[in-house]
C-alpha atoms as a PDB file:
ATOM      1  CA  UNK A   1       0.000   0.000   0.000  1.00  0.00           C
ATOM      2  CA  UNK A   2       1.350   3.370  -0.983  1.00  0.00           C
ATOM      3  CA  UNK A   3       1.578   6.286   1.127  1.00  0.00           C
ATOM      4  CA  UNK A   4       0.256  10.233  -0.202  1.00  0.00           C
ATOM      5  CA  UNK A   5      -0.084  13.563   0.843  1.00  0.00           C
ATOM      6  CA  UNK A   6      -3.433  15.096   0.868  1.00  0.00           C
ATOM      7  CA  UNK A   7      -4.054  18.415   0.262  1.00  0.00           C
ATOM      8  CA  UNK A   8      -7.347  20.276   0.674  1.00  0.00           C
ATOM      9  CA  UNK A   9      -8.413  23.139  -1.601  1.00  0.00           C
ATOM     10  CA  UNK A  10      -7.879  25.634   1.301  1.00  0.00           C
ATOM     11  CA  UNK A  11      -4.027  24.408   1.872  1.00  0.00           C
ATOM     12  CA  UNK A  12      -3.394  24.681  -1.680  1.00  0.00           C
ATOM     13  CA  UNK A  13      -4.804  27.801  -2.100  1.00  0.00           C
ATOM     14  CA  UNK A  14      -2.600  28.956   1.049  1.00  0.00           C
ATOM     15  CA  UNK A  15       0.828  27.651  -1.127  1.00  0.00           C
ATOM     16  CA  UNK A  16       0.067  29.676  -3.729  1.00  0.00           C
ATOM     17  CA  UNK A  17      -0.221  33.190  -1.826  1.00  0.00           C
ATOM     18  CA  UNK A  18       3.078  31.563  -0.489  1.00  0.00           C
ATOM     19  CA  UNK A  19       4.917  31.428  -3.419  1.00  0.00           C
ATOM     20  CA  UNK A  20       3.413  34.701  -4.789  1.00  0.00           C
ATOM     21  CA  UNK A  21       4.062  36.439  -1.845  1.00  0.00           C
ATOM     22  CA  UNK A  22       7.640  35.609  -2.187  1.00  0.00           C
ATOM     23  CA  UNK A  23       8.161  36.099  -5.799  1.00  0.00           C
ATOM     24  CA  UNK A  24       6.532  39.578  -5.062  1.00  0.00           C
ATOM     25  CA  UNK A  25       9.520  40.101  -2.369  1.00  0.00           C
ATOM     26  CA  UNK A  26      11.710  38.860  -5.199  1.00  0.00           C
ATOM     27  CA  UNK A  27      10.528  41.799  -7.594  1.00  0.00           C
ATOM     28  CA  UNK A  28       9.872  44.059  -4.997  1.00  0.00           C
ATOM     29  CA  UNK A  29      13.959  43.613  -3.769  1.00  0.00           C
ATOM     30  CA  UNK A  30      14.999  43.768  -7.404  1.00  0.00           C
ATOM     31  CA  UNK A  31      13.796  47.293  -8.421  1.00  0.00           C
ATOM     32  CA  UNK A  32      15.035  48.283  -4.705  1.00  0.00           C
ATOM     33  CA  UNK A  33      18.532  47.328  -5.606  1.00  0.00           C
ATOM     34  CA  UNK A  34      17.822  48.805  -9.324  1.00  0.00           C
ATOM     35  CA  UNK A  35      16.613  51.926  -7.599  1.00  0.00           C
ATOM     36  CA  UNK A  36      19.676  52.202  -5.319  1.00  0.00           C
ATOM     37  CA  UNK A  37      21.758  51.845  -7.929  1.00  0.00           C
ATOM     38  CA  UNK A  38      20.596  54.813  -9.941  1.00  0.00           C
ATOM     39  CA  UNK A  39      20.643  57.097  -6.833  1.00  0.00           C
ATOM     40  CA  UNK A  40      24.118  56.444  -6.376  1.00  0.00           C
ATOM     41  CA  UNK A  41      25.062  56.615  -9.673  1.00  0.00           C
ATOM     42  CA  UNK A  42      22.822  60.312  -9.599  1.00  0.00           C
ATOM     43  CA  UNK A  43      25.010  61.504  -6.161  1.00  0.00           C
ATOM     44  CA  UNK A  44      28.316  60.264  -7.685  1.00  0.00           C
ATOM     45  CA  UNK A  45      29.198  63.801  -8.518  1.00  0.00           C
ATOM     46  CA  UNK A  46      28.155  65.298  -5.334  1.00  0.00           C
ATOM     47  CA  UNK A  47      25.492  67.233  -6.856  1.00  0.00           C
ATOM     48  CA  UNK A  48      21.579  67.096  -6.768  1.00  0.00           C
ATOM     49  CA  UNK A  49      19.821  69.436  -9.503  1.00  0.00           C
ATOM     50  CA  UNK A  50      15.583  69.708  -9.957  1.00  0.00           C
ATOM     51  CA  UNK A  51      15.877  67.842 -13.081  1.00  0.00           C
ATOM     52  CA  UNK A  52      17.404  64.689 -11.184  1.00  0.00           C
ATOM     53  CA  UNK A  53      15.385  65.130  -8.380  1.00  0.00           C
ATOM     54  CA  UNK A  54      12.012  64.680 -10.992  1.00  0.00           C
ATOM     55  CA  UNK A  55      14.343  61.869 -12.700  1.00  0.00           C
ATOM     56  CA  UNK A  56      14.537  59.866  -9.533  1.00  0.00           C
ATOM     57  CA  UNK A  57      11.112  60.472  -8.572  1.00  0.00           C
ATOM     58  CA  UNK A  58       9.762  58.792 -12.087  1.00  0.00           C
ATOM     59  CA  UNK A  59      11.938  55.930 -11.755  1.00  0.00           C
ATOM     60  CA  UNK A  60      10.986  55.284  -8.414  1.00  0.00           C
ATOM     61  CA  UNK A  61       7.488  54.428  -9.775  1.00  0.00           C
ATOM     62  CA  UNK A  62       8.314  53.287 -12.748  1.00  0.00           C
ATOM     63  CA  UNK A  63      10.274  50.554 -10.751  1.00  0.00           C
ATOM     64  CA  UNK A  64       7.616  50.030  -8.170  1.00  0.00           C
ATOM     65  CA  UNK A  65      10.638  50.470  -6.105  1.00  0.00           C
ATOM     66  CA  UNK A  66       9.937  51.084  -1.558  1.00  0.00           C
ATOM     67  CA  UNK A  67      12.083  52.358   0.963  1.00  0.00           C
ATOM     68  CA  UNK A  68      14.907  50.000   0.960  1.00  0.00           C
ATOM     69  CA  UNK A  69      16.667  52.963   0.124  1.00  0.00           C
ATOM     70  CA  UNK A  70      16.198  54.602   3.457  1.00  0.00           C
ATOM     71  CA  UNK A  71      18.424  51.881   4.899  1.00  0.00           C
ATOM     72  CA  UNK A  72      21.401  52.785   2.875  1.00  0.00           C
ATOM     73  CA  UNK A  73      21.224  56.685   3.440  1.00  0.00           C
ATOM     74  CA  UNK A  74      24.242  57.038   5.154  1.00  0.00           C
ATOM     75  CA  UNK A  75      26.024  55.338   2.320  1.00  0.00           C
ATOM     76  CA  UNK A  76      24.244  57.289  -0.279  1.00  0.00           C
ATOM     77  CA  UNK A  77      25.634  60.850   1.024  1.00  0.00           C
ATOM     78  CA  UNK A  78      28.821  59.172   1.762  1.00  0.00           C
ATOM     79  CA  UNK A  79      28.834  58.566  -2.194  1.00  0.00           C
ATOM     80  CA  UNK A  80      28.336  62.049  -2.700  1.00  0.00           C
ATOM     81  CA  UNK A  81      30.711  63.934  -0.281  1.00  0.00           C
ATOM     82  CA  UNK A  82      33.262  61.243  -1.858  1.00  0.00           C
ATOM     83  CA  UNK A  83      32.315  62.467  -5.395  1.00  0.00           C
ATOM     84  CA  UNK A  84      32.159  66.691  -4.457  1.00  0.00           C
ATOM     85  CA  UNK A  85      35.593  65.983  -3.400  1.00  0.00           C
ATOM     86  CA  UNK A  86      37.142  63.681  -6.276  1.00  0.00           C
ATOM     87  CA  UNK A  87      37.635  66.747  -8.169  1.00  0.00           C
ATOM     88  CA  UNK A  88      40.622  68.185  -5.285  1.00  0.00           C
ATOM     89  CA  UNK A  89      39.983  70.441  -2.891  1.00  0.00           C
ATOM     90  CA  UNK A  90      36.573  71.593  -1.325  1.00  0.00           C
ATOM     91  CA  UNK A  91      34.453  74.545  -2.656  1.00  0.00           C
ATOM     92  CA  UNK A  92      31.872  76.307  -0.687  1.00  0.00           C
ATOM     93  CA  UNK A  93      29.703  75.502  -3.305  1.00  0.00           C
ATOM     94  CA  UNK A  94      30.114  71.647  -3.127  1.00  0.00           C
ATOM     95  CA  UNK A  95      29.342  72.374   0.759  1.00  0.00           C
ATOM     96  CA  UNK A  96      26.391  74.003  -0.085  1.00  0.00           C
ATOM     97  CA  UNK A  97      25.331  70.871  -2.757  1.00  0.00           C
ATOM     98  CA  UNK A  98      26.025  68.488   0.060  1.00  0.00           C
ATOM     99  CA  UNK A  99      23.962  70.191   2.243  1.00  0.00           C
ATOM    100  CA  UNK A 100      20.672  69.620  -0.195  1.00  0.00           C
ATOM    101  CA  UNK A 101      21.615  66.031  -0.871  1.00  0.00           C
ATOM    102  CA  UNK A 102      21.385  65.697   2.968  1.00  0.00           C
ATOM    103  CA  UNK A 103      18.130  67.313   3.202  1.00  0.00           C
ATOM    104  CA  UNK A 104      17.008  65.417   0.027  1.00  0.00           C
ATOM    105  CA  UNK A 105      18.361  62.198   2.103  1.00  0.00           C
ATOM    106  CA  UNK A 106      17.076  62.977   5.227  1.00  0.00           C
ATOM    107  CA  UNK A 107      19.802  61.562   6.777  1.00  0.00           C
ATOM    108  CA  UNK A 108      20.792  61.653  10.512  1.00  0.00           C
ATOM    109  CA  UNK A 109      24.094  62.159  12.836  1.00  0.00           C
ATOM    110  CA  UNK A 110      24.551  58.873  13.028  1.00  0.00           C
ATOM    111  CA  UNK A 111      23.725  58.023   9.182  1.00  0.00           C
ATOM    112  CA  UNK A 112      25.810  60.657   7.949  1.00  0.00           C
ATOM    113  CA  UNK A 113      29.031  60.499  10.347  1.00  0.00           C
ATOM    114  CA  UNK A 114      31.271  58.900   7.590  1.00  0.00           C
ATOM    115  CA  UNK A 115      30.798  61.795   5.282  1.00  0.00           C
ATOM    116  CA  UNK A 116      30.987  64.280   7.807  1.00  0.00           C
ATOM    117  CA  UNK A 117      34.339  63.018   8.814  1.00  0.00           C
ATOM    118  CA  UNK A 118      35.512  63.369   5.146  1.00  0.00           C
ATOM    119  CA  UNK A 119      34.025  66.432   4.833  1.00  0.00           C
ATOM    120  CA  UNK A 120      35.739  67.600   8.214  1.00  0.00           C
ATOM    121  CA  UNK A 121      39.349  66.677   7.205  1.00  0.00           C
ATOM    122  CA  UNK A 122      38.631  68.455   3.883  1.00  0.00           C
ATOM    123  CA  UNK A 123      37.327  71.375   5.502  1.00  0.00           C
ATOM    124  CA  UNK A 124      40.803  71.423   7.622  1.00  0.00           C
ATOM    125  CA  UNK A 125      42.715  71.245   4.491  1.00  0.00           C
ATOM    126  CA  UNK A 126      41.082  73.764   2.799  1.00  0.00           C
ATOM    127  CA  UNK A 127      41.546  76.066   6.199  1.00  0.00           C
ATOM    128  CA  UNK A 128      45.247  75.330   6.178  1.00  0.00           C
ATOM    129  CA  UNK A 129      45.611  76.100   2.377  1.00  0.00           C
ATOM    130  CA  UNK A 130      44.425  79.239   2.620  1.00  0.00           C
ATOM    131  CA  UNK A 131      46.361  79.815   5.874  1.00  0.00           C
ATOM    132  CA  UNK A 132      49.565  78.861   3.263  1.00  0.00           C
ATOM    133  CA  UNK A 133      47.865  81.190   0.085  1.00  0.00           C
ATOM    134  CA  UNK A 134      47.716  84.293   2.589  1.00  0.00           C
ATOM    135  CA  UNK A 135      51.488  83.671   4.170  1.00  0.00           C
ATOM    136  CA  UNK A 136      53.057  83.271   0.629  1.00  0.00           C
ATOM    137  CA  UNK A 137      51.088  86.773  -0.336  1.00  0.00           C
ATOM    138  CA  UNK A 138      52.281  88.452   2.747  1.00  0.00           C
ATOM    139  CA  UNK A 139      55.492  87.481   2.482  1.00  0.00           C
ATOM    140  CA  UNK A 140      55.843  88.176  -1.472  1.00  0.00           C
ATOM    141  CA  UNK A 141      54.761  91.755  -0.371  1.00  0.00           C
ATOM    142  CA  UNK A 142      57.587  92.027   2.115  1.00  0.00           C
ATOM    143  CA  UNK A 143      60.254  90.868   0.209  1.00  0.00           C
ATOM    144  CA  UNK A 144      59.053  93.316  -2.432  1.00  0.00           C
ATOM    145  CA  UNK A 145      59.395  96.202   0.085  1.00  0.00           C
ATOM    146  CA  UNK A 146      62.639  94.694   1.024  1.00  0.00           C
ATOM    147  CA  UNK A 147      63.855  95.419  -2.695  1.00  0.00           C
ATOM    148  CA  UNK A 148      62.353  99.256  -2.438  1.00  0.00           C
ATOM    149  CA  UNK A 149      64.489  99.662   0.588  1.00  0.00           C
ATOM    150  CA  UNK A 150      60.655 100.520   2.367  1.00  0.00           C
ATOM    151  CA  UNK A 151      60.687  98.201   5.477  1.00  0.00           C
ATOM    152  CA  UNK A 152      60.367  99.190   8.892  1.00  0.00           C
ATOM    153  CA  UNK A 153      63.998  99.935  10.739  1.00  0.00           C
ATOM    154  CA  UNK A 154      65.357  96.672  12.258  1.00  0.00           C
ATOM    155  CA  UNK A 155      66.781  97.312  16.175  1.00  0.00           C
ATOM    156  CA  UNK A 156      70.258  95.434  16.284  1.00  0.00           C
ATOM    157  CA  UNK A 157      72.218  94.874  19.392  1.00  0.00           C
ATOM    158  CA  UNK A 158      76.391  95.631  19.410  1.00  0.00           C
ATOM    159  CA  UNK A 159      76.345  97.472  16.075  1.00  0.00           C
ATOM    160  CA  UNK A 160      76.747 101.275  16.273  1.00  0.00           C
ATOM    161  CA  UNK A 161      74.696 103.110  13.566  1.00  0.00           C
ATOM    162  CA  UNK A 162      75.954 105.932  11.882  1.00  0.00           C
ATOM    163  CA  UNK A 163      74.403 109.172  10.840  1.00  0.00           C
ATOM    164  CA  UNK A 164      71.395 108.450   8.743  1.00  0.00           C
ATOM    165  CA  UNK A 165      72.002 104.546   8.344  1.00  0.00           C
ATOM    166  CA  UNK A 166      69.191 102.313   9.295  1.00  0.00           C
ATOM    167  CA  UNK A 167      69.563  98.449   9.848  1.00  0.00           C
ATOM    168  CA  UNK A 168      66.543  96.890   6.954  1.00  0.00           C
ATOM    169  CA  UNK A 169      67.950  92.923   8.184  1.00  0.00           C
ATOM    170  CA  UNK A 170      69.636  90.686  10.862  1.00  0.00           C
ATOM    171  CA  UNK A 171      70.499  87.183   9.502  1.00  0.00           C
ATOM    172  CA  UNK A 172      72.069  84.498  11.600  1.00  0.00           C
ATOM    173  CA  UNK A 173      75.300  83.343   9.902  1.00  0.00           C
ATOM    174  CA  UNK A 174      78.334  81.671  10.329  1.00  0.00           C
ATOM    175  CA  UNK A 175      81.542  83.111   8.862  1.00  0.00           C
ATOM    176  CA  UNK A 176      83.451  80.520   6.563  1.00  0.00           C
ATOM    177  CA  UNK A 177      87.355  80.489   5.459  1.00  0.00           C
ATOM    178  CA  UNK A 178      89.435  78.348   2.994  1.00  0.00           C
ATOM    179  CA  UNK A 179      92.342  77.048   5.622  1.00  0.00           C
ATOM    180  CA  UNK A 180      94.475  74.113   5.125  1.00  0.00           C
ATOM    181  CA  UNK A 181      93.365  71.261   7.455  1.00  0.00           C
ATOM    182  CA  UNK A 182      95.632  68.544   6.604  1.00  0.00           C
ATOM    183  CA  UNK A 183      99.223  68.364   4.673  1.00  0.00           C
ATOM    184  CA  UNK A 184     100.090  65.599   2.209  1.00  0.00           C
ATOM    185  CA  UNK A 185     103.342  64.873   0.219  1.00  0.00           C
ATOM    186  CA  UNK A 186     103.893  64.879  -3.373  1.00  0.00           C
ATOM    187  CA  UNK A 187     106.518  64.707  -6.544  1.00  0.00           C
ATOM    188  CA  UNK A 188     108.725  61.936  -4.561  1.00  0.00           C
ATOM    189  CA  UNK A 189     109.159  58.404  -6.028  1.00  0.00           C
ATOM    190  CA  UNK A 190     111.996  55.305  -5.101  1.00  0.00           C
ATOM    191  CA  UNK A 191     113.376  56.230  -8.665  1.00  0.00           C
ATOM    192  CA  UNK A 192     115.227  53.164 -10.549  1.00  0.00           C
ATOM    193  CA  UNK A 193     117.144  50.454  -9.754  1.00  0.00           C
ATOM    194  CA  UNK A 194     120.338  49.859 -12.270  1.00  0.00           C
ATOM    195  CA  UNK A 195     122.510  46.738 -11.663  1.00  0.00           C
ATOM    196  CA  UNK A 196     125.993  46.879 -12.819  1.00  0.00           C
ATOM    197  CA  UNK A 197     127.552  43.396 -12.135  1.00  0.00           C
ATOM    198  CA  UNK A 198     126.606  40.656 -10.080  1.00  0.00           C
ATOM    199  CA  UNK A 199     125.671  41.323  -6.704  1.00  0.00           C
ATOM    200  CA  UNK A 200     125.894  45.012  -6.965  1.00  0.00           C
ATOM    201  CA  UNK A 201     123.195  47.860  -8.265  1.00  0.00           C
ATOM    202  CA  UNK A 202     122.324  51.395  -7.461  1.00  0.00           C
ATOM    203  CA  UNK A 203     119.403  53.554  -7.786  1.00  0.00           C
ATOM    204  CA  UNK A 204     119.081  56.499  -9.920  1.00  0.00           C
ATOM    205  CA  UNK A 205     116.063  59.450 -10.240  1.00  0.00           C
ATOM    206  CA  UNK A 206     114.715  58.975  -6.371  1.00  0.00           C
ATOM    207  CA  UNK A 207     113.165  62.165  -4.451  1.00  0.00           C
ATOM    208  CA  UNK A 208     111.984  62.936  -1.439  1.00  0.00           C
ATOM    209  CA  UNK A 209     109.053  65.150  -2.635  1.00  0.00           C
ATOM    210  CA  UNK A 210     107.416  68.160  -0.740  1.00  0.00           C
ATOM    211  CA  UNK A 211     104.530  68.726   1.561  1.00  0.00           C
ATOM    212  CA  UNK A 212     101.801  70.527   0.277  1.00  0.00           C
ATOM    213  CA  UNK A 213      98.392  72.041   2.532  1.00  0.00           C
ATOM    214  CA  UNK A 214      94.912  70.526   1.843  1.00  0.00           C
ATOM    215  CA  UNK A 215      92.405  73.199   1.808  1.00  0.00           C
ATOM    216  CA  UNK A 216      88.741  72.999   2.798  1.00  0.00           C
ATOM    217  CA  UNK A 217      85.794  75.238   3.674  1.00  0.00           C
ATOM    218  CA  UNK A 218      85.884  76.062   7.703  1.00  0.00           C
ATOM    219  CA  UNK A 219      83.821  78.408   9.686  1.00  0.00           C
ATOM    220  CA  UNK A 220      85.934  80.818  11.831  1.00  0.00           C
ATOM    221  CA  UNK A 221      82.790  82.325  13.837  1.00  0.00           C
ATOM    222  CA  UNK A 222      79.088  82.541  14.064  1.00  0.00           C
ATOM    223  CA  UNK A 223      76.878  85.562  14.510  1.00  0.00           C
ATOM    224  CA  UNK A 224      74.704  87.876  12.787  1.00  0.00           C
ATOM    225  CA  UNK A 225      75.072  89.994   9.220  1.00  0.00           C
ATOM    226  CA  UNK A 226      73.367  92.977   9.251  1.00  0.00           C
ATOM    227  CA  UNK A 227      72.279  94.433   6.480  1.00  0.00           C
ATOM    228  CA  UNK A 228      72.468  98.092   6.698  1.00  0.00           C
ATOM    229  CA  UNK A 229      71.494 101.474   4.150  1.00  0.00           C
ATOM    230  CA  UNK A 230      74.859 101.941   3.862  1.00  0.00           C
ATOM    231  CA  UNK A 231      77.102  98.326   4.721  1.00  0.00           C
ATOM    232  CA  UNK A 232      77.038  94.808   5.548  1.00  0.00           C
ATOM    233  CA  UNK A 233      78.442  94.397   9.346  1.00  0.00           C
ATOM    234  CA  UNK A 234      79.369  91.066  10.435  1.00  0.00           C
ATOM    235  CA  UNK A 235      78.976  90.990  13.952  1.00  0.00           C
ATOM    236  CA  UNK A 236      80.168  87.550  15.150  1.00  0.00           C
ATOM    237  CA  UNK A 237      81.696  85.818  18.409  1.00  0.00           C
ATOM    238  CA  UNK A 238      85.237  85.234  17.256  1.00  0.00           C
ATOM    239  CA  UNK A 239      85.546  87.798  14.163  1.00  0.00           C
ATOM    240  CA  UNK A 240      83.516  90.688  13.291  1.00  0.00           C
ATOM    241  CA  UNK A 241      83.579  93.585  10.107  1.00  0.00           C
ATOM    242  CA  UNK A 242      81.851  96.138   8.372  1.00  0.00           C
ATOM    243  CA  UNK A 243      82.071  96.369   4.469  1.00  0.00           C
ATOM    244  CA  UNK A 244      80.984  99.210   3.089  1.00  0.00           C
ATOM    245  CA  UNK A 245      77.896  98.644   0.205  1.00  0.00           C
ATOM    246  CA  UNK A 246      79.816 101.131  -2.258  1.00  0.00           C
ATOM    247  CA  UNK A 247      83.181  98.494  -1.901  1.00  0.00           C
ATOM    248  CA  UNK A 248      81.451  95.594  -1.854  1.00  0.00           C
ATOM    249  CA  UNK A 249      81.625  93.716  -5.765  1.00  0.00           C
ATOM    250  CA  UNK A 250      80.804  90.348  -7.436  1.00  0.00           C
ATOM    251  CA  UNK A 251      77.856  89.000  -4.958  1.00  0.00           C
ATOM    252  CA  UNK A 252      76.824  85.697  -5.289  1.00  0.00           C
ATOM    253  CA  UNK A 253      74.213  83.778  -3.070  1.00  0.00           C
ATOM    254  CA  UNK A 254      73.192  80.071  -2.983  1.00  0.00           C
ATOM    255  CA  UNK A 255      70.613  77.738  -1.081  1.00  0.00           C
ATOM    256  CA  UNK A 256      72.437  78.032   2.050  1.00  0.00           C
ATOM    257  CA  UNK A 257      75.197  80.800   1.931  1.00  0.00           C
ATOM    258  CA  UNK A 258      76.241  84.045   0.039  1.00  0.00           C
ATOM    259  CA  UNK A 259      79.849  85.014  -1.149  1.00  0.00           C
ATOM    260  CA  UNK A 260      80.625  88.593  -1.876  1.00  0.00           C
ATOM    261  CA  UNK A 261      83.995  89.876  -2.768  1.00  0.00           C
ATOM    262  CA  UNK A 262      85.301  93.260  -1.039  1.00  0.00           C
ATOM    263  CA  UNK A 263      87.776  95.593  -3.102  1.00  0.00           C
ATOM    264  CA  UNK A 264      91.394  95.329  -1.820  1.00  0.00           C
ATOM    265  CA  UNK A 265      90.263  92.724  -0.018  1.00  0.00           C
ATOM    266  CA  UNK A 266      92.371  89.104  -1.810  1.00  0.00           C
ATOM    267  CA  UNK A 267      89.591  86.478  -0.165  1.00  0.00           C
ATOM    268  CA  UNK A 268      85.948  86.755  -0.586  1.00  0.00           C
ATOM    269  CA  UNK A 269      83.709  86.568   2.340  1.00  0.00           C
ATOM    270  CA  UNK A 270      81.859  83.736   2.485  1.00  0.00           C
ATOM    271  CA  UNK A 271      78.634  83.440   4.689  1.00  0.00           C
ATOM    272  CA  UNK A 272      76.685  80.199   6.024  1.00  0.00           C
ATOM    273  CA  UNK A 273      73.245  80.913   7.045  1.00  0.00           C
ATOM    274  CA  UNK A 274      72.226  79.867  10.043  1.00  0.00           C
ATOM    275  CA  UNK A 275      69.043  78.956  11.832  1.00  0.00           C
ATOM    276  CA  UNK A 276      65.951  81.166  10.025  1.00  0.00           C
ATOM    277  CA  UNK A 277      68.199  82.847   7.723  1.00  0.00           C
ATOM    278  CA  UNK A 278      65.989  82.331   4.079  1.00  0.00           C
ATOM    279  CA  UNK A 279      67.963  83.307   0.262  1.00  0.00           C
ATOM    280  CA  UNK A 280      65.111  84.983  -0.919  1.00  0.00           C
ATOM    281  CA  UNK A 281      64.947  87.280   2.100  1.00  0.00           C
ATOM    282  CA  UNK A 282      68.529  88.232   1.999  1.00  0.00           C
ATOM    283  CA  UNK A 283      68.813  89.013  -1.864  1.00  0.00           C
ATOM    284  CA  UNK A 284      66.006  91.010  -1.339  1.00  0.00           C
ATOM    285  CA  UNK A 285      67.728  93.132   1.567  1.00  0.00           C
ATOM    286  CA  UNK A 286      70.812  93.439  -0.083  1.00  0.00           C
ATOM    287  CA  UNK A 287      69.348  93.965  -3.505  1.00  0.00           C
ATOM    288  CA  UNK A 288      67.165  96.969  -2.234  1.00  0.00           C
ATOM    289  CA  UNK A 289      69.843  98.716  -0.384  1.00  0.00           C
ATOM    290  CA  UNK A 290      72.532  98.669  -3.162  1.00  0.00           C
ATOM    291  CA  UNK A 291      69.270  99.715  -5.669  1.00  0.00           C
ATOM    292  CA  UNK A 292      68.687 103.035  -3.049  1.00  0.00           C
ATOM    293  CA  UNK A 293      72.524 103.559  -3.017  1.00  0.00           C
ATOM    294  CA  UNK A 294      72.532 103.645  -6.425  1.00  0.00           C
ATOM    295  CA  UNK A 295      70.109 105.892  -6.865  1.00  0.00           C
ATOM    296  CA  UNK A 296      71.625 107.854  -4.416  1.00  0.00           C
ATOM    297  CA  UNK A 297      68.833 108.101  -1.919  1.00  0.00           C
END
């Protein structure tokens, strides 16, 4: 005897809103995801205009699409603050398109704290750029008043002013010298050896040679230059000078040190900078106060 199921009418009836409520889920989950999609496809740019806000609205119904999107609104306006940003740094107009999307979103604190924390860092960056943009300016405009001579007087310490001169610059420094530092010998050799008979040779063209100095670059004493109206005074720990502008000749500055040449003077002076001293800001001092001496201000 065989065994079967029995069904009544009811219970089959009762599999069949089953399996049609389920492939409704099915569809119903299929335009959500489709529906998702297209929203995040719309933020990617970080913008929200009327037109795409009707777009979205038709394809919502077209799709028969629910609110499955509401559980992905913090990852929707994460999409867009990621796109307002993908093109560099952040406009106060992207801030102000974010700030519809989140409306448009509805999104909380909690929803939107990823984005907000991109947003945040970007908002610091920006901040600190323009701190940068507004240094650079202000500085550009004082070296340019450094090369028109037109900056405030600088007070110095243990340099005596004369008459009518005004300090425009004190630059840490370190004064450098060419010295010999080591000796080494050179032109000898052992010369040749010559035999003349068996047991017996001599040597011919051997020297002794000579010493001669190694040179290198050595500093000789730190300090301050000051750059003056009318000279450049060294004022440093071990040595210390004043050079007239009108005798100073053949300036030269690098990265990290200048070298100017004095008349009757046979070595040029030769200046390390030291802790804060910047090239741009000492051409420009020097620069504007040979410019004023030579137009005889």
């Amino acid at each position: 005897m065989s065994a079967s199921i029995r069904t009544s009418p009811n219970e089959n009836l009762g599999m069949a809103g089953i399996l049609s409520s389920l492939l409704s889920r099915l569809r119903h989950g299929e335009a959500d995801r489709q529906f998702i999609d297209e929203m995040r496809s719309v933020l990617a740019d970080g913008e929200l205009t009327d037109e795409e806000r009707q777009l979205l609205a038709e394809r919502h119904a077209e799709l028969g699409a629910g609110d499955a999107w509401n559980d992905v609104k913090g990852d929707l306006y994460l999409a867009a603050v990621r796109g307002a940003l993908r093109g560099g740094r952040l406009t106060p107009a992207a801030e102000s398109e974010l700030d519809e999307i989140r409306g448009y979103l509805q999104v909380s604190a909690e929803e939107s704290r990823k984005g907000d924390d991109l947003l945040s860092r970007a908002r610091a960056e920006r901040a600190a750029s323009m701190q940068a943009a507004d240094a650079a300016r202000r500085w550009d405009a004082y070296l340019d008043a450094l090369r028109r001579c037109a900056v405030p007087p600088v007070e110095v310490q243990n340099v005596v002013l004369q008459r009518g001169e005004r300090a425009v610059l004190r630059a840490a420094m370190m004064a450098m010298e060419h010295k010999a530092v080591a000796r080494r010998y050179q032109g000898g050799g052992s010369g040749v050896s010559i035999r003349v008979t068996k047991g017996m040779s001599f040597r011919v063209g051997g020297g002794t040679g000579y010493s001669v100095p190694v040179m290198d670059l050595v500093p000789v004493s730190d300090g301050h230059l000051v750059v003056t109206t009318e000279r450049l005074v060294c004022n440093g720990h071990l040595q210390s000078w004043a050079d007239t502008l009108a005798k100073v000749i053949g300036f030269q500055g690098y990265s990290d040190a200048i070298q100017y040449s004095v008349t009757g003077r046979t070595q040029p002076r030769i200046l390390k900078f030291g802790p804060g001293t910047r090239q741009d800001e000492l051409s420009a001092a020097i620069e504007g106060v040979v410019n004023r001496m030579l137009a005889g201000a």
